[in-house]
Protein backbone atom coordinates (compact mmCIF):
# COMPACT_ATOMS: atom_id res chain seq x y z
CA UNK A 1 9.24 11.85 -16.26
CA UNK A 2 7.71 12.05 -12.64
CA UNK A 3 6.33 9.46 -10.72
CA UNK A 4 2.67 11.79 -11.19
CA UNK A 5 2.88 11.12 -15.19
CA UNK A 6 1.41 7.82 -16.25
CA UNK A 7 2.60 7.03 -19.71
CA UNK A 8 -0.02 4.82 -21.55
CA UNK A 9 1.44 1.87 -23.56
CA UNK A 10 -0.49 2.20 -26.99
CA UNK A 11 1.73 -0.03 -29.04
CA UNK A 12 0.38 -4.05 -29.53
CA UNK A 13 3.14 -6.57 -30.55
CA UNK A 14 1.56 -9.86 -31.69
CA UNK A 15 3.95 -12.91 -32.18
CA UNK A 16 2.98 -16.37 -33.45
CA UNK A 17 5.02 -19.49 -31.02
CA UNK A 18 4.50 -22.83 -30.94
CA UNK A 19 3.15 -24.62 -27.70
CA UNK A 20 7.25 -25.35 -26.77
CA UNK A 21 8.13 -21.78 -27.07
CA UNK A 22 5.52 -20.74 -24.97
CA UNK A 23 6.61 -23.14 -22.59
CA UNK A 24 9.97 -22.06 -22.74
CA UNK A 25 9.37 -18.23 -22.17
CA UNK A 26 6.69 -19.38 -18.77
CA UNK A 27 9.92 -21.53 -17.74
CA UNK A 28 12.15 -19.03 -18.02
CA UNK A 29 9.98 -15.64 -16.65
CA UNK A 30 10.95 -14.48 -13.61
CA UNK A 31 7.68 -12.76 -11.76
CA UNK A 32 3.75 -12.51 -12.54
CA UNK A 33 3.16 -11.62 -15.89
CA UNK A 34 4.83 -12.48 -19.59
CA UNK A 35 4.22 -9.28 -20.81
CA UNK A 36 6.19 -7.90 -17.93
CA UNK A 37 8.88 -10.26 -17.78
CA UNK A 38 9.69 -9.54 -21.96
CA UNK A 39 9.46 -6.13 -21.55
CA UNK A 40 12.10 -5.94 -18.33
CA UNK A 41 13.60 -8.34 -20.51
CA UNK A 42 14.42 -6.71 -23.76
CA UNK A 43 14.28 -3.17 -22.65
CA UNK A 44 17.07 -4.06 -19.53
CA UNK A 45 13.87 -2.31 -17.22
CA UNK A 46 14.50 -2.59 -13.75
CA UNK A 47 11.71 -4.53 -12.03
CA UNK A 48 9.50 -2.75 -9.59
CA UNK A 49 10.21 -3.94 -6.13
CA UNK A 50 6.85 -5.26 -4.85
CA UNK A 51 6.60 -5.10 -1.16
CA UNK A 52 5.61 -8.19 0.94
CA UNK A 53 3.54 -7.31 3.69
CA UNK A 54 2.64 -9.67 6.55
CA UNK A 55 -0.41 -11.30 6.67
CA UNK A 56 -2.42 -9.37 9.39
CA UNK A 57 -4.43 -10.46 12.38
CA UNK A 58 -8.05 -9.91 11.19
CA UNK A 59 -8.84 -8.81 14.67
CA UNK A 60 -6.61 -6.53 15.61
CA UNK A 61 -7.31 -4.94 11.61
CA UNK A 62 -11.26 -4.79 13.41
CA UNK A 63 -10.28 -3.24 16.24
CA UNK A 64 -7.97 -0.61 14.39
CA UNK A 65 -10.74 0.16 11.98
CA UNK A 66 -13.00 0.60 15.27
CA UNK A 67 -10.40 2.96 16.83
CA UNK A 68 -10.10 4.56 13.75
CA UNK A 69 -13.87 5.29 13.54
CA UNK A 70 -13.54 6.65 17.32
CA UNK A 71 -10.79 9.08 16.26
CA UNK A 72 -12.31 10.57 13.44
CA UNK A 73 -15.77 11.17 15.75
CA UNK A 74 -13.84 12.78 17.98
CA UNK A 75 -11.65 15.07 15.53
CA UNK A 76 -15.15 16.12 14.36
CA UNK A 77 -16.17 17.11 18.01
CA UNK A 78 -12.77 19.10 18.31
CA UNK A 79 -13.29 21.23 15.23
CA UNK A 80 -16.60 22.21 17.27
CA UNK A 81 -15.02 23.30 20.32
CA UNK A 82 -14.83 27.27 20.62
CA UNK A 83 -12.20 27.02 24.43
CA UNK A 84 -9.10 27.39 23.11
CA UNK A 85 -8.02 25.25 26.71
CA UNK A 86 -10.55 22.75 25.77
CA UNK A 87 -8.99 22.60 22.04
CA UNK A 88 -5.45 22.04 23.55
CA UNK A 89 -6.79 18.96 25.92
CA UNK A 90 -8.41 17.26 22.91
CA UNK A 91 -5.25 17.50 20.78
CA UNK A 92 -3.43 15.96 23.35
CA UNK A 93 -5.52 13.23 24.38
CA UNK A 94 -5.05 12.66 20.56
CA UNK A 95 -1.80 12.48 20.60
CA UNK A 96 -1.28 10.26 23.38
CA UNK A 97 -4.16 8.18 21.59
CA UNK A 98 -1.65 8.32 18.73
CA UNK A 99 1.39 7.20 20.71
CA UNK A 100 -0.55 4.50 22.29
CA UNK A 101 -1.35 3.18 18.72
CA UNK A 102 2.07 3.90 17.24
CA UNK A 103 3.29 1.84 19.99
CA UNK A 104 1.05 -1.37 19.48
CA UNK A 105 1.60 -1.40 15.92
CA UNK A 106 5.01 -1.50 16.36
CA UNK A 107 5.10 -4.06 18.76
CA UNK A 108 2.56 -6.11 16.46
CA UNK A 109 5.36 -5.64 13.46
CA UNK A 110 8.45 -7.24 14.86
């Protein structure tokens, strides 16, 4: 199976437990949800590794979003240009834009 095929679970499994069971299987998941955590469980599935992100400045998110905006604007103008020369300055003010960015972020992430 590829990662592009999504496999729809179809089949409902209904089991009856008393209020210590259920306790028991909450006490004893490891992750989010039961259904989950029985189904890694049983079937030996290998968890999905869940990436933890940092929790990002919401200004510097702003002013990406705003630089983002910029860029796009100007990729617009570019695809309007007809000068070849002018077409070659424009793609490498965006680059440099590009480097400048790659180079924050990076800093931001350490």
């Amino acid at each position: 199976m590829t990662k592009k095929e999504i496999v729809k679970r179809q089949k409902e499994i209904k089991i009856r437990l008393t209020e210590a069971e259920h306790e028991a299987l909450l006490e004893r998941m490891t992750g989010g949800e039961l259904a989950t955590w029985i189904r890694q469980t049983c079937l030996e599935e290998k968890p999905n590794k869940k990436r933890n992100y940092k929790v990002a400045d919401p200004q510097l998110l702003a002013g990406l979003g705003r630089i983002g905006g910029n860029l796009n604007q100007i990729a617009r103008q570019v695809n309007t240009i007809q000068s070849d020369i002018e077409k070659i300055r424009a793609f490498a003010e965006l680059a440099m834009i590009r480097e400048q960015l790659q180079k924050v972020l990076a800093d931001y992430d350490r």
